[in-house]
Protein backbone atom coordinates (compact mmCIF):
# COMPACT_ATOMS: atom_id res chain seq x y z
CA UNK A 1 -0.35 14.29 -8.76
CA UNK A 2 2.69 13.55 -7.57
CA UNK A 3 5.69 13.82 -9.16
CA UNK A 4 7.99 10.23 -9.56
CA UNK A 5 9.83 11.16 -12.15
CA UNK A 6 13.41 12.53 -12.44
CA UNK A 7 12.49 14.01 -8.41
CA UNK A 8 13.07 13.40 -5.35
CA UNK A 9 10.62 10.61 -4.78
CA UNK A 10 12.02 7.55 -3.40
CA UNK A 11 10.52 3.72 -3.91
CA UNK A 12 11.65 1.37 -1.79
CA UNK A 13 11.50 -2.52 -2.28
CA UNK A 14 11.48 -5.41 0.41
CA UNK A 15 13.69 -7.97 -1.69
CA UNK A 16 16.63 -7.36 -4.19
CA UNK A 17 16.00 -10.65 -6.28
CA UNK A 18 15.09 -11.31 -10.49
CA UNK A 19 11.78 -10.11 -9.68
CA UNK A 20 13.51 -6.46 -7.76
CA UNK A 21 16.02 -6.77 -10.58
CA UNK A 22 13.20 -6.95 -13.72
CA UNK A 23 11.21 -4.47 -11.90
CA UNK A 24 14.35 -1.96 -11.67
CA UNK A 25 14.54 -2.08 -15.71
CA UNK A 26 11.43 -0.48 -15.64
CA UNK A 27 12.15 2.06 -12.39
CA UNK A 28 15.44 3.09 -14.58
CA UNK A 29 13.05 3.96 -17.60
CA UNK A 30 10.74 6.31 -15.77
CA UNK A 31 13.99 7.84 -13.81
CA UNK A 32 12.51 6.34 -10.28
CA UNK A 33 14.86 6.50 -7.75
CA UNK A 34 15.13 3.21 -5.64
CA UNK A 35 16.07 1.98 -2.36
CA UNK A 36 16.35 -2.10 -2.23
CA UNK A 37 16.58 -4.07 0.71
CA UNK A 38 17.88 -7.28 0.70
CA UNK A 39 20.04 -10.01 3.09
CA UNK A 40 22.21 -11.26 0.64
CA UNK A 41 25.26 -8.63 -0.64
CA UNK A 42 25.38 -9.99 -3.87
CA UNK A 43 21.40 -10.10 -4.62
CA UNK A 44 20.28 -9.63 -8.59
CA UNK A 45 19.55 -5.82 -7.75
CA UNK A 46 22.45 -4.84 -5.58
CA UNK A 47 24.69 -3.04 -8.38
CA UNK A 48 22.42 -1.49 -10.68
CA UNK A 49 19.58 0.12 -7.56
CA UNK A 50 20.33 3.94 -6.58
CA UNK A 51 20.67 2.55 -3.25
CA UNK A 52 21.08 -1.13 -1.76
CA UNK A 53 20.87 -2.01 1.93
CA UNK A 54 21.83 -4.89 3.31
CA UNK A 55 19.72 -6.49 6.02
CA UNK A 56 17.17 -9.48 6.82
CA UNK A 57 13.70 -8.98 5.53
CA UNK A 58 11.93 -10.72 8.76
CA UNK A 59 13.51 -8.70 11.25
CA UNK A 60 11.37 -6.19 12.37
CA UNK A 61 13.82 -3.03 13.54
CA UNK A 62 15.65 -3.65 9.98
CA UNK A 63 12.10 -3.27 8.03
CA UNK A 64 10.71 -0.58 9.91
CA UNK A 65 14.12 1.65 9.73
CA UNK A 66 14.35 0.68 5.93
CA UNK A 67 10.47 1.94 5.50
CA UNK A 68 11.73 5.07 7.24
CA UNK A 69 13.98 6.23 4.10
CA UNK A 70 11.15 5.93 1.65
CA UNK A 71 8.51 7.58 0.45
CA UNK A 72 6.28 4.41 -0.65
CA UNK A 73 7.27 0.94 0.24
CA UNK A 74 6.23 -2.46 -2.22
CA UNK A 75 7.40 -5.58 -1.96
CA UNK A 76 9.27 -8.46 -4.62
CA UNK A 77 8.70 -10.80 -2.04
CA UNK A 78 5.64 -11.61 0.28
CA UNK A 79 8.06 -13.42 3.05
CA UNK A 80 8.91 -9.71 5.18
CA UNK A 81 8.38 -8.77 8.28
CA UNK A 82 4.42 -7.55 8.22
CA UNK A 83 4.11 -6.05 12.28
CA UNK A 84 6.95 -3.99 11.07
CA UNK A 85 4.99 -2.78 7.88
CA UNK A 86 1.35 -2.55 9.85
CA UNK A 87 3.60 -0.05 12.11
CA UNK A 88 5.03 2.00 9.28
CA UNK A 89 1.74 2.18 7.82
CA UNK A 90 -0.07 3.26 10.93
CA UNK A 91 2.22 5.92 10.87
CA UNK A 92 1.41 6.90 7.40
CA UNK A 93 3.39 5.38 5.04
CA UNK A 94 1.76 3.83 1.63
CA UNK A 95 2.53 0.35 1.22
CA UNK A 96 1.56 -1.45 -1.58
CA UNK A 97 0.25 -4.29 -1.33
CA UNK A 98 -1.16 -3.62 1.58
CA UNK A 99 0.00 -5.19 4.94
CA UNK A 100 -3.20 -6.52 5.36
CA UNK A 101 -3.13 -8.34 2.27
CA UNK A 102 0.02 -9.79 2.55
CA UNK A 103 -0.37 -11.02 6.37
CA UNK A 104 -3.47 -13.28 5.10
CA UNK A 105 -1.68 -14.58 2.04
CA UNK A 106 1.51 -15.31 3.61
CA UNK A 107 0.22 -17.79 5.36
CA UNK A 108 -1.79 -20.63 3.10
CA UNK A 109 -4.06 -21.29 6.27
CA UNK A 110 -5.37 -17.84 6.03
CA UNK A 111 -5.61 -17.49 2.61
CA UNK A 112 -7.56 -21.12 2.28
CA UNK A 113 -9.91 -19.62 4.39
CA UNK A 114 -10.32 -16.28 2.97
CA UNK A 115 -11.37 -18.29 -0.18
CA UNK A 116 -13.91 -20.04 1.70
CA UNK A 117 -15.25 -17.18 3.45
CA UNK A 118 -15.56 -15.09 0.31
CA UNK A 119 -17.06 -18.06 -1.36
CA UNK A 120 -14.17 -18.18 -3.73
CA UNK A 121 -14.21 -21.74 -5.32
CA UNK A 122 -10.59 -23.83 -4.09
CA UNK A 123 -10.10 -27.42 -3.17
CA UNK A 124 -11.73 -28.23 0.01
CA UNK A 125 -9.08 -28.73 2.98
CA UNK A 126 -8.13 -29.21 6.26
CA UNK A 127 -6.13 -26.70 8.85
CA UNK A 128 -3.76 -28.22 11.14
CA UNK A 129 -1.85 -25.97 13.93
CA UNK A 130 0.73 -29.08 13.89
CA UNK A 131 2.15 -32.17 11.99
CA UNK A 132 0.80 -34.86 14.68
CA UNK A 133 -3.32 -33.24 14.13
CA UNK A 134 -2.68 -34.19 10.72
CA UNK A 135 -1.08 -37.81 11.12
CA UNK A 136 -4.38 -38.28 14.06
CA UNK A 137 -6.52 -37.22 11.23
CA UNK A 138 -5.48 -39.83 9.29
CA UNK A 139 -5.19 -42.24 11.72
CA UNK A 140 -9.10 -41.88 12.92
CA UNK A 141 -9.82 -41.95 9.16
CA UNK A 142 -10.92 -38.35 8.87
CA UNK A 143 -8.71 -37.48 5.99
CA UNK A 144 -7.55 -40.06 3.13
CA UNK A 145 -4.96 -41.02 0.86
CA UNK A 146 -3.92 -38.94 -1.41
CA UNK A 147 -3.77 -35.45 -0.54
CA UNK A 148 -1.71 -32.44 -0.93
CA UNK A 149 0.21 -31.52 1.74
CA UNK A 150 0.78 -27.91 1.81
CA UNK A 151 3.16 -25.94 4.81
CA UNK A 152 1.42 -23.39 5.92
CA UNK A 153 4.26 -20.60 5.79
CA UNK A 154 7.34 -20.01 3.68
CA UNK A 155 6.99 -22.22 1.12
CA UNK A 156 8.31 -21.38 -2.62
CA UNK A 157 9.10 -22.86 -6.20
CA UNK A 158 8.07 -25.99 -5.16
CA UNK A 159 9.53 -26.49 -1.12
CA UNK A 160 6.55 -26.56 1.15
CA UNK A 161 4.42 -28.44 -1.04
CA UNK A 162 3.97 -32.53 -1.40
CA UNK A 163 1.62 -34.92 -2.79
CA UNK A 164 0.98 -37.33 0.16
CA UNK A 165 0.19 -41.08 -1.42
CA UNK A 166 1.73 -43.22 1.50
CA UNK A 167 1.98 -43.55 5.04
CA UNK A 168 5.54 -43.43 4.92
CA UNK A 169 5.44 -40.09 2.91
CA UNK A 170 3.29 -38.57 5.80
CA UNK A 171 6.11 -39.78 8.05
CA UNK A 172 8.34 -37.70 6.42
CA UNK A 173 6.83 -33.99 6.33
CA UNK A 174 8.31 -31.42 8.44
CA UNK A 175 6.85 -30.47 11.34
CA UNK A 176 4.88 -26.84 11.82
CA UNK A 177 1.18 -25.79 11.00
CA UNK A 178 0.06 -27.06 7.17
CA UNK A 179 -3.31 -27.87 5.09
CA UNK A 180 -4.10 -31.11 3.75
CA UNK A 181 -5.88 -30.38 0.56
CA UNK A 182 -8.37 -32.90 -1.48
CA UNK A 183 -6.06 -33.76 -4.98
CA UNK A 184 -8.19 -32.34 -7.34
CA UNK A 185 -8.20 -33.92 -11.13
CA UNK A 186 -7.00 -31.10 -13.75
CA UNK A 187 -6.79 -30.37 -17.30
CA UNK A 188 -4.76 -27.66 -16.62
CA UNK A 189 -2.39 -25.44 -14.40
CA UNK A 190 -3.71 -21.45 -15.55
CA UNK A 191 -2.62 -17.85 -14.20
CA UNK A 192 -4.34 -14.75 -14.94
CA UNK A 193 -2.29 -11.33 -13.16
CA UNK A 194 -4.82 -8.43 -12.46
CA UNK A 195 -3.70 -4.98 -12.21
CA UNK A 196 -5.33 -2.71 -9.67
CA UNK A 197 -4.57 0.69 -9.05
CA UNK A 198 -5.79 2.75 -5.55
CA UNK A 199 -8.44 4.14 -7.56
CA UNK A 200 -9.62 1.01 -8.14
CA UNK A 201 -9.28 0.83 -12.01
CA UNK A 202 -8.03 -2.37 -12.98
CA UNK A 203 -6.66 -4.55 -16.37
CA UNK A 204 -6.16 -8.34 -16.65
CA UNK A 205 -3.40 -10.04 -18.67
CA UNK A 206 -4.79 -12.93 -20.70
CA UNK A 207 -4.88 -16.52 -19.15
CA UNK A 208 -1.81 -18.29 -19.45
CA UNK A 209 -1.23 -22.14 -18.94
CA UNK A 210 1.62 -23.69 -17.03
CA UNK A 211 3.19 -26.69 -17.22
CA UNK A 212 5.34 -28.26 -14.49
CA UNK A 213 8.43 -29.95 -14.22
CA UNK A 214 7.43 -33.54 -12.54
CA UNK A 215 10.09 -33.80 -9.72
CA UNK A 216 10.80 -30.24 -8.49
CA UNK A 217 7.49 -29.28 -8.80
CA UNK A 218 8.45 -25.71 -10.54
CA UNK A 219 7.37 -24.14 -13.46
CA UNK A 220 8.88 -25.13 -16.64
CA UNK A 221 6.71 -23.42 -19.36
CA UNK A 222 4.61 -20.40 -19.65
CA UNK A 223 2.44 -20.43 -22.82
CA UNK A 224 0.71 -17.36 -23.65
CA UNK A 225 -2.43 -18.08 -24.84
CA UNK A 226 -3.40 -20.67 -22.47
CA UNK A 227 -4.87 -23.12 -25.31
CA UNK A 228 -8.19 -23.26 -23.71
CA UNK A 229 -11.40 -22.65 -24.80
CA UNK A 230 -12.50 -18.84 -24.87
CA UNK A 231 -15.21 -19.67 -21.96
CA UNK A 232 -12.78 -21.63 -19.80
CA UNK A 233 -10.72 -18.41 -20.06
CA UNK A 234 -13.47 -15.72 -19.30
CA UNK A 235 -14.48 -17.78 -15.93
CA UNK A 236 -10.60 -17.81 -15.19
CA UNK A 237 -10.42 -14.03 -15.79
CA UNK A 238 -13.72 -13.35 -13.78
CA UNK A 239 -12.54 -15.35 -10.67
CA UNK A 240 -9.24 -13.61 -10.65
CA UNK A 241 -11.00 -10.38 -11.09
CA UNK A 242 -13.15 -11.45 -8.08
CA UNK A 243 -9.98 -12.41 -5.71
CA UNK A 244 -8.27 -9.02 -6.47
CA UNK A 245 -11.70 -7.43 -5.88
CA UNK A 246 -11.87 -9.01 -2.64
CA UNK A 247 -8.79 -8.68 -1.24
CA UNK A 248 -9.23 -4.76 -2.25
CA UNK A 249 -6.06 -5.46 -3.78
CA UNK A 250 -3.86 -2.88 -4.93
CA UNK A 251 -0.40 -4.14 -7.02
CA UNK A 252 -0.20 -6.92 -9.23
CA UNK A 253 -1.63 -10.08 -8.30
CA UNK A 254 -1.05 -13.25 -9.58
CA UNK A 255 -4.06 -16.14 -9.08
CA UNK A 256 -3.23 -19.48 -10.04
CA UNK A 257 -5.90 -21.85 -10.60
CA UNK A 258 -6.88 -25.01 -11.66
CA UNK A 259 -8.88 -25.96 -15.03
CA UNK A 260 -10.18 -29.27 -14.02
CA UNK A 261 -11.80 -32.26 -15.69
CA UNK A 262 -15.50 -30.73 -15.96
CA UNK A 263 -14.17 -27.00 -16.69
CA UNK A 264 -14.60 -25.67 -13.71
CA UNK A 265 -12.23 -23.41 -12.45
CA UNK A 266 -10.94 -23.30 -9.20
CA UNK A 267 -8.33 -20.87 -7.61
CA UNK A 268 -5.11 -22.75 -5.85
CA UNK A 269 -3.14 -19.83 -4.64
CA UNK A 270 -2.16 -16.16 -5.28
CA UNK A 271 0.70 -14.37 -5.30
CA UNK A 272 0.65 -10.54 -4.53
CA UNK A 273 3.45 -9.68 -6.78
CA UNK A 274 4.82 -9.90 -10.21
CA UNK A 275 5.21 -13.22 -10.99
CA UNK A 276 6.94 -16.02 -12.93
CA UNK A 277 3.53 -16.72 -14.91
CA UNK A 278 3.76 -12.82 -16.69
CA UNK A 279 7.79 -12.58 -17.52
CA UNK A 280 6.84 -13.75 -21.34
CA UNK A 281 4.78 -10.11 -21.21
CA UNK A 282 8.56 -8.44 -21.19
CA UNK A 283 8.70 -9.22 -24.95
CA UNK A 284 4.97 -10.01 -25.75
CA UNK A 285 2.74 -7.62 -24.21
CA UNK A 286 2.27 -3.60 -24.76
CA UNK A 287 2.97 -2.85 -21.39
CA UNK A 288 4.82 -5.98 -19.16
CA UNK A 289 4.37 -6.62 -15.84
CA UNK A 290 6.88 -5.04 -14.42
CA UNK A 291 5.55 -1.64 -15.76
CA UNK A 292 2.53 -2.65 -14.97
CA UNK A 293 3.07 -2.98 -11.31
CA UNK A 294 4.99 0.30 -10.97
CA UNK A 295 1.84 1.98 -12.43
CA UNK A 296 -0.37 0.11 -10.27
CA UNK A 297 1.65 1.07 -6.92
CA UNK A 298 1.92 4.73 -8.03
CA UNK A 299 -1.59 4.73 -9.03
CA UNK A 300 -0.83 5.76 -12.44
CA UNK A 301 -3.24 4.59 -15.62
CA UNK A 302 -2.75 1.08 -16.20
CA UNK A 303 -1.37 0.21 -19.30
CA UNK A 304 -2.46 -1.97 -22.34
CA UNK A 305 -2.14 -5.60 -21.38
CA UNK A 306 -2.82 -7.28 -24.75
CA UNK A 307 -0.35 -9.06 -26.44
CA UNK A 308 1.67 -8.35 -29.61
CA UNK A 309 2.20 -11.75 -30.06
CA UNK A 310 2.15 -15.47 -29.17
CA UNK A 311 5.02 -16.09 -26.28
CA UNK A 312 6.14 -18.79 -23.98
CA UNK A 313 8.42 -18.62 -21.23
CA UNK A 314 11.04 -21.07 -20.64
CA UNK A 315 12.84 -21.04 -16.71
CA UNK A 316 16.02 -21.94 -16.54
CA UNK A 317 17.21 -23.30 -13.48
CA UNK A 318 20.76 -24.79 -11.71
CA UNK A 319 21.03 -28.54 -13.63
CA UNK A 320 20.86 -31.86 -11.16
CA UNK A 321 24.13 -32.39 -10.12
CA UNK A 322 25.73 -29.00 -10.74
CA UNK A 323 26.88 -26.53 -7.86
CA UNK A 324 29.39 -23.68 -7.63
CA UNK A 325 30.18 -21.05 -9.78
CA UNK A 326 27.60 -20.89 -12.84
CA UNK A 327 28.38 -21.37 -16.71
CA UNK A 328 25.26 -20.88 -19.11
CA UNK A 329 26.85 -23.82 -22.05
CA UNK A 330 25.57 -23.10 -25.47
CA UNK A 331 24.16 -19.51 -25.44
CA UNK A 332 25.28 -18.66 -28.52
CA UNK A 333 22.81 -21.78 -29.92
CA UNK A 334 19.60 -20.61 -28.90
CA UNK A 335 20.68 -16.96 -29.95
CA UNK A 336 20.53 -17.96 -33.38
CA UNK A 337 16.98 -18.94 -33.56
CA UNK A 338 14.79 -16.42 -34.01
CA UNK A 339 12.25 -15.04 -31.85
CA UNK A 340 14.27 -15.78 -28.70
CA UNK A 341 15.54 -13.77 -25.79
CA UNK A 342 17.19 -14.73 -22.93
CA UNK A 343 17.33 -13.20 -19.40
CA UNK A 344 19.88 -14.30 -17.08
CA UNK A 345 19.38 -13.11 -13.65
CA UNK A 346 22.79 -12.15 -11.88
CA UNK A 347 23.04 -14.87 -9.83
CA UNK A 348 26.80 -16.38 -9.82
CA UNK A 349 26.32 -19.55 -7.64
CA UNK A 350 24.13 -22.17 -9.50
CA UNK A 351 22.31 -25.18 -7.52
CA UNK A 352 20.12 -27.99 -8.59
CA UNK A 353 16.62 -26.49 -9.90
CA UNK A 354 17.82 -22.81 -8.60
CA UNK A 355 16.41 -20.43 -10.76
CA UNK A 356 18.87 -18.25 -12.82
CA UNK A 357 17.06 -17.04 -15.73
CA UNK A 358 14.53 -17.65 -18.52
CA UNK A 359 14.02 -17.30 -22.09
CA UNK A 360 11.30 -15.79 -24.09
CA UNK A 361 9.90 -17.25 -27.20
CA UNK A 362 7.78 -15.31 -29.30
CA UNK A 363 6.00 -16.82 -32.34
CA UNK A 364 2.76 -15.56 -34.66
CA UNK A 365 2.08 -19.66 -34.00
CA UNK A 366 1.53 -20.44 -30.63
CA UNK A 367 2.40 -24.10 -30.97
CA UNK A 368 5.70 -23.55 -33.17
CA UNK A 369 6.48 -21.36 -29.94
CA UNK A 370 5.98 -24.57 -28.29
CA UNK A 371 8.58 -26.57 -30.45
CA UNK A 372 10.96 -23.83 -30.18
CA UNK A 373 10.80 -23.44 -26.70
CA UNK A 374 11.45 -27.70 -26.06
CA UNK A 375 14.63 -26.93 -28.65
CA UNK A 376 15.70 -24.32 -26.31
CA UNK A 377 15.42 -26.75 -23.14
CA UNK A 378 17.03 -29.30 -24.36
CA UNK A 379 20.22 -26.93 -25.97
CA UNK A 380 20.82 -24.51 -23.13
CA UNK A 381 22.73 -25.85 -19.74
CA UNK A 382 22.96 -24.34 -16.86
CA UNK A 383 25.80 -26.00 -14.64
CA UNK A 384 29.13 -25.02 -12.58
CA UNK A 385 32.93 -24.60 -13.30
């Protein structure tokens, strides 16, 4: 086996934000030496990475020369340049996940259909190469109000995603290829992140539940247990082991899915990363996710994804109305309660519903987590100067 640890070896990442930053905790602990590549000079990883280079993650000479330095290339964001990485890995470089992977689930489209094709239950939709297909569709009464309008490409936290009720809302989408997707009724918003190392062994973190904020569409809690019925959560688990399976994944992937009315469970969309659904593992599980994935990359046994105890996960993001220079206001309060942990992620410029950090909450009682964790909401602020 290789040798990672206090070598030579270099990892390099495509992306140098909280999720680079987290997974660098874990790259320091092991004594990995990293290489991150990122666009913006003052990026969460750029002063605590052995090495930081500055450059844009969709242009392919800046990718491939980057892949060049390292000796195994992953990824802390699926939005990178993948001819670039299909060319490093033709010429033997291991990339995990795998180019392949990510060029299908970069693109919603693609990944809709890879769903379909591996008979992978999801919310039935329609594929449109532009914005006026879809507003024909509707016109010739092929598709129907409402529907969720998802762009194709680039979307994140919320952008590139909108419930369509109205004609004048379908007015208003952007142009470029998208999905309209049937609005499914749902119980619940669940995640389950597999682990799959190149050997193909594999560990599942227990089924979480999400609950969104209304207008921006993000991720406000992470409650782990999902508080769901134990075979709601083993069909969860056994679809997401399925996805991974199918995409012979090989990283940590995150599958978000729907629990809806009737039980069923129904996947909405993955992520091949670490992923906002698993940062309550940092405090709460045996090994977090961030270990987790450097195992999985390195194809090192997987460690024990149990958890110690009840958590939720509380994001913090910029406050409506706040911009410039950020200021976290009562800190000190929520540090006095016990059980919680904040994590602020190095970002100085705050923005309405950016993300700059979260807070654990860990609790032997899942639902005085719960009450903690609204506390902590409405005491901490996250605004400007």
């Amino acid at each position: 086996m290789k040798n990672y640890f206090s070598s030579d070896f270099k990892l390099g990442v495509l992306g140098g934000g909280q999720l680079g930053r987290m997974l660098l905790t874990e790259t320091q602990k092991f004594d990995i030496y990293t290489l991150i590549l990122d666009k913006n000079p003052e990026a969460p990883c750029a002063q605590i990475c052995n090495e930081f280079h500055q450059g844009d993650l969709f242009d392919f000479d800046t990718v491939y020369n980057f892949g060049k330095k390292v000796d195994l290339l992953t990824i802390e964001i699926e939005n990178v340049n993948i001819d670039a990485l299909e060319k490093l890995q033709a010429e033997g470089l291991t990339i995990y996940p795998k180019p392949a992977n990510l060029r299908i689930i970069q693109n919603k489209a693609r990944q809709k259909l890879f769903y379909k094709d591996h008979q992978i239950p999801t919310a039935d939709f329609s594929h449109y190469a532009f914005l006026e297909e879809l507003k024909h569709s509707y016109e010739n009464n092929i598709i129907e109000f409402p529907f969720v309008w998802k762009s194709a490409k680039f979307g994140y936290d919320g952008t590139g995603v909108k419930v369509v009720r109205t004609y004048e809302d379908l007015q208003s989408l952007p142009e470029g290829e998208c999905i309209a997707e049937k609005l499914i009724p749902f119980k619940n918003e669940l995640a389950v992140i597999v682990a799959r190392n190149s050997n193909g062994s594999v560990r599942t973190y227990p089924v979480v539940e999400m609950e969104f904020h209304p207008e921006a569409n993000q991720v406000e809690y992470v409650i782990c247990p999902a508080r769901i019925d134990s075979k709601v959560a083993e069909k969860a688990r056994e679809i997401a082991l399925k996805v991974a399976s199918d995409f012979d994944f090989v990283g940590l992937l995150a599958v978000e899915m729907f629990q809806t009315n009737d039980d069923q469970i129904i996947v909405n969309e993955v992520a091949p990363r670490t992923h906002n659904s698993g940062h309550y593992s940092i405090e709460t599980s045996y090994t977090n996710q961030f270990e987790q994935h450097v195992r999985s990359i390195l194809n090192l046994p997987l460690g024990n994804t149990e958890s110690k105890v009840a958590g939720i996960m509380v994001n913090l993001v910029g406050e409506e109305g706040y911009t410039g220079d950020v200021v976290y206001e009562n800190m000190t309060e929520i540090l006095k309660i016990d059980g919680v942990t904040p994590h602020i992620y190095g970002k100085k410029t705050t923005k309405p519903f950016r993300k700059m950090g979260h807070v654990t909450i860990v609790n032997k009682d899942i639902n005085e987590a719960r009450k903690i964790a609204q506390q902590v909401k409405e005491t901490i602020r996250v605004i400007s100067k």
